[in-house]
Protein backbone atom coordinates (compact mmCIF):
# COMPACT_ATOMS: atom_id res chain seq x y z
CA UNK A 1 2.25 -3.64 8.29
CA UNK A 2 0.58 -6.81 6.57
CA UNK A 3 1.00 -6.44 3.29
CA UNK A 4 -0.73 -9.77 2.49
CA UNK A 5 -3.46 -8.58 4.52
CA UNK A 6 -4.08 -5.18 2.94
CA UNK A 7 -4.15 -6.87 -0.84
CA UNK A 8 -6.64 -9.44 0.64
CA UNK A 9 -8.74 -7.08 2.00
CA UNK A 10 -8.65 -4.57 -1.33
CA UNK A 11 -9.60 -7.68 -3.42
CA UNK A 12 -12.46 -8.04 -0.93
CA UNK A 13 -14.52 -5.17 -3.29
CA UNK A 14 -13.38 -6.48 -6.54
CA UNK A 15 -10.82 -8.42 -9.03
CA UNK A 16 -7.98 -6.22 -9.61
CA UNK A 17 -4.52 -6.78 -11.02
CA UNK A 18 -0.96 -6.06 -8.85
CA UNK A 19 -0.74 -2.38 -10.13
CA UNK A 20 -4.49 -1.64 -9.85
CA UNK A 21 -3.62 -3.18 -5.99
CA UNK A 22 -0.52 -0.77 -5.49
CA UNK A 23 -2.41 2.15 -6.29
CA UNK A 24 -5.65 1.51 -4.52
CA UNK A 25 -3.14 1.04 -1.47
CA UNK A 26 -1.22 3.85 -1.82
CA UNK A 27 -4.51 6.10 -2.51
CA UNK A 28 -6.79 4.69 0.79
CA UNK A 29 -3.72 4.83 2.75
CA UNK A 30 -2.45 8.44 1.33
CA UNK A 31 0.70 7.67 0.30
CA UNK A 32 1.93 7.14 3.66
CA UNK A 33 3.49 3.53 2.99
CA UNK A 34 4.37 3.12 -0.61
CA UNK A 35 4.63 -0.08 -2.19
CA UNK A 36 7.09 -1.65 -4.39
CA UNK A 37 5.00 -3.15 -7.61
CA UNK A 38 7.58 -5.88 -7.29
CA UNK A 39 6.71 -6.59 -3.59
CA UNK A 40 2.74 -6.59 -4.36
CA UNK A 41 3.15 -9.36 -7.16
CA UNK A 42 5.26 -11.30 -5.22
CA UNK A 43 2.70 -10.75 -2.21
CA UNK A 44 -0.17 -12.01 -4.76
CA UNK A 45 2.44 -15.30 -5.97
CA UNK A 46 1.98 -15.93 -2.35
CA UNK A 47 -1.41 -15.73 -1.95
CA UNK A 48 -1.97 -17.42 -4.48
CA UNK A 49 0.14 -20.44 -3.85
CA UNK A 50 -1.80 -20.64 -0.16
CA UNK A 51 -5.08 -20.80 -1.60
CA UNK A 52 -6.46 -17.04 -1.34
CA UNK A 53 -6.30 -15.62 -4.58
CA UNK A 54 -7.24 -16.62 -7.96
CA UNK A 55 -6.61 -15.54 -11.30
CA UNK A 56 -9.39 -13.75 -12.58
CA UNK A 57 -10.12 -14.30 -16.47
CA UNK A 58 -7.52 -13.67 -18.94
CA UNK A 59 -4.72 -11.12 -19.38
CA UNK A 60 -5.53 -8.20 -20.39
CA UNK A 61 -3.65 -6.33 -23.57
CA UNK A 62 -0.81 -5.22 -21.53
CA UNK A 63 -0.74 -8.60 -20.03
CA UNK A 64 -1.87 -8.60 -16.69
CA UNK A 65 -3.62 -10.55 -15.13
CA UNK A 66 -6.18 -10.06 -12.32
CA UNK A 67 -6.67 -11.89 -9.15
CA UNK A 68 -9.33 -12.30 -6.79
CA UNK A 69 -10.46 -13.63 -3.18
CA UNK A 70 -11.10 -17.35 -3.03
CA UNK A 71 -13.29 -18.28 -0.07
CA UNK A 72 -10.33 -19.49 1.80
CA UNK A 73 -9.29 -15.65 1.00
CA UNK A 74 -12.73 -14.15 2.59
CA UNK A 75 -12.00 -16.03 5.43
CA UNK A 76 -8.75 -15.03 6.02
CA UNK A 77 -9.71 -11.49 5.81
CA UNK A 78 -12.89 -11.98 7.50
CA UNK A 79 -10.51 -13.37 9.90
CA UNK A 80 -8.15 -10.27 9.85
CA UNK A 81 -11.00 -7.98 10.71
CA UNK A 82 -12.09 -9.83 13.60
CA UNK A 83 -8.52 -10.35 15.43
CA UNK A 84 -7.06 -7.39 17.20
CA UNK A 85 -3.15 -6.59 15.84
CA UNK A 86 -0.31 -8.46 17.27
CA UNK A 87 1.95 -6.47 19.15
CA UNK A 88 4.24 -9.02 19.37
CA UNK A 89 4.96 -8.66 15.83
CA UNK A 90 5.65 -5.29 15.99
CA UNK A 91 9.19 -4.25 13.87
CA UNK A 92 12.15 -3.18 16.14
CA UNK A 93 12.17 0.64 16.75
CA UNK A 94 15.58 2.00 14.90
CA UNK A 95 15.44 5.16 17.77
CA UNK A 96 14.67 2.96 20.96
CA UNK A 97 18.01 0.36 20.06
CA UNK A 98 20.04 3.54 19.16
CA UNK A 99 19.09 5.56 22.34
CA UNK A 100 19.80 2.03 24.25
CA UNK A 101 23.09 1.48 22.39
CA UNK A 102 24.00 5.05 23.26
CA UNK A 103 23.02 4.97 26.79
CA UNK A 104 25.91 1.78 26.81
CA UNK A 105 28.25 3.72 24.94
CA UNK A 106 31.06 5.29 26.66
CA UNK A 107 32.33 9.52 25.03
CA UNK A 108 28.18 9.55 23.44
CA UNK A 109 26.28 12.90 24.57
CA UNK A 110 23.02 10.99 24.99
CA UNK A 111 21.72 14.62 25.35
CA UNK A 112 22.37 15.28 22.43
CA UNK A 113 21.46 12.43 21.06
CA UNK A 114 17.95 13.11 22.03
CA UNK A 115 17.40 16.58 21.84
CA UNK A 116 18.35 16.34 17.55
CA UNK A 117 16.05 13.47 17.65
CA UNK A 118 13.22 15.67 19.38
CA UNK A 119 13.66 18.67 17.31
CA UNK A 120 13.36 16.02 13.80
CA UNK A 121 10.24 14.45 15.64
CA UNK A 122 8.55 18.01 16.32
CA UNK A 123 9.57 19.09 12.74
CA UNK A 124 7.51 15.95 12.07
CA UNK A 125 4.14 16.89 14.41
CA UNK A 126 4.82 20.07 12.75
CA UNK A 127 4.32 18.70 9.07
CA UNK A 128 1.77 15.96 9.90
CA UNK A 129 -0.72 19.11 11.20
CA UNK A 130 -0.20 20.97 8.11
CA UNK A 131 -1.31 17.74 6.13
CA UNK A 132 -4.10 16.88 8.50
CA UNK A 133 -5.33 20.12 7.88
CA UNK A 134 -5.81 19.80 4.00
CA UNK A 135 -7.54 16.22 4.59
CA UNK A 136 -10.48 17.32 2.63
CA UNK A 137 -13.54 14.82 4.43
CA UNK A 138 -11.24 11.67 3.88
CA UNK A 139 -11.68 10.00 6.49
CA UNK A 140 -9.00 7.17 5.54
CA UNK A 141 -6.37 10.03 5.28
CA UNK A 142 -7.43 11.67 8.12
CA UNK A 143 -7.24 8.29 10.48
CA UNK A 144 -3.38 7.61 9.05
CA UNK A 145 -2.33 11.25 9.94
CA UNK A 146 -3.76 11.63 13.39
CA UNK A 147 -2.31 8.16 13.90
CA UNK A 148 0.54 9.31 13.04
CA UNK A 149 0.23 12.44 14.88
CA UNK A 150 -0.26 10.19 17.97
CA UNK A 151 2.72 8.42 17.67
CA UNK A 152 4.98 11.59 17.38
CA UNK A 153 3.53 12.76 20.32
CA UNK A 154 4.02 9.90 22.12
CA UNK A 155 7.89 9.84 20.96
CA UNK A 156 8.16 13.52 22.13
CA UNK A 157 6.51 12.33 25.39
CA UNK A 158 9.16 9.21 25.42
CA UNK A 159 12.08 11.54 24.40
CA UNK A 160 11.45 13.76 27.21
CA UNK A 161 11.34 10.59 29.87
CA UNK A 162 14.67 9.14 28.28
CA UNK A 163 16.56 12.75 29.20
CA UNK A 164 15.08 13.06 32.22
CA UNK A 165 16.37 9.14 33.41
CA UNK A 166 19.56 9.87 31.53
CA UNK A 167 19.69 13.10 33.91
CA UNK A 168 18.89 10.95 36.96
CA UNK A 169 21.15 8.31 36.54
CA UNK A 170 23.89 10.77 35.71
CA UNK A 171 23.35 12.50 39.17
CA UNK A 172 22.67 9.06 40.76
CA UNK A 173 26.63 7.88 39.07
CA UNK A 174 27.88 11.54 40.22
CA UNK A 175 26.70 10.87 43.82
CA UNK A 176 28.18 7.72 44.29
CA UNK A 177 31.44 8.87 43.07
CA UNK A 178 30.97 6.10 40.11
CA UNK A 179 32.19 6.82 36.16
CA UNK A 180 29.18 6.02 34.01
CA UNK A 181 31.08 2.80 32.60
CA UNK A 182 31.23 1.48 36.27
CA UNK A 183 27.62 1.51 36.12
CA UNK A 184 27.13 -0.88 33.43
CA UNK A 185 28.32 -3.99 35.10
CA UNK A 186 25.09 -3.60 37.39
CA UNK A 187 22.84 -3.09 34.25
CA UNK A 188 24.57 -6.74 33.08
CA UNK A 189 23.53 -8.28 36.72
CA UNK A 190 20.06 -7.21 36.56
CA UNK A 191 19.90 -8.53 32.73
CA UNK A 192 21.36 -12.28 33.80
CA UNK A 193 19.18 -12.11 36.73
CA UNK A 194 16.34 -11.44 34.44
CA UNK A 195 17.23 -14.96 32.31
């Protein structure tokens, strides 16, 4: 998630200071992501230091300060707007290096592994439907929770694909009269093969 991006775009509408930011975030987004009010001024220090935000006018009686879009700053979210997300900058997925790792570990029932993990992620679908029902005609809310609807789903999907290629290679190591551990040394060949 682009942090820097999200604060640039808020500011887009109007000046606001780093709490005003948090809390617009954490309302058009529903809470989903919270923000640290820590992380969002040091976000802004940052911004403002490249040359996209601005202090805005004098503090205010509590002392803040608020900041708003130089042009450099439109055009950076202009910018943001027009260019499609980077995948390649997408964070590591904690449940695709731990079902990996377990796959590589020998005395870890990968089945079971993955059936805990499914019955958490349907628990999950289950409570994301409940909340997309009380959505109440926001359309911001209602976008974050189907997304994230979506993705469950598609990790239920992936969850049932990693048993059923744990299941195959089991009976494929079972055939050929192989421990699991003897398999690994091919999974190393095809990885140095790969380089």
């Amino acid at each position: 998630m682009s942090i820097k991006h999200s604060l640039l775009a808020l500011l887009w509408s109007e000046p606001m200071y780093g709490a005003q930011l948090r809390s617009e975030f954490e309302r058009r987004t529903g809470g989903t992501w919270p923000l640290n009010v820590g992380q969002v001024y040091t976000t802004l220090a940052r911004l403002e230091r490249d040359g996209f935000v601005e202090g805005a006018g004098a503090a205010d009686e509590d002392g803040r300060i608020p900041y708003r879009l130089t042009d450099a700053g439109r055009a950076e979210v202009d910018r943001w707007w027009a260019d499609p997300v980077d995948r390649e900058q997408t964070p590591r997925n904690e449940l695709a290096i731990k079902l990996a790792l377990a796959v590589t570990m020998p005395g870890v029932d990968v089945p079971r592994v993955v059936q805990t993990q499914r019955t958490a992620t349907m628990r999950h679908l289950r409570d994301l439907t409940r909340l997309k029902g009380s959505a109440d005609d926001d359309l911001a809310w209602e976008l974050v929770v189907e997304s994230m609807v979506f993705q469950a789903e598609a990790e239920i999907r992936w969850l049932d694909h990693v048993e059923a290629s744990v299941l195959r290679t089991a009976r494929t190591v079972d055939a050929q009269g192989r421990t699991p551990s003897a398999a690994q040394p091919a999974a190393r060949d095809r990885q140095e093969a790969r380089r």
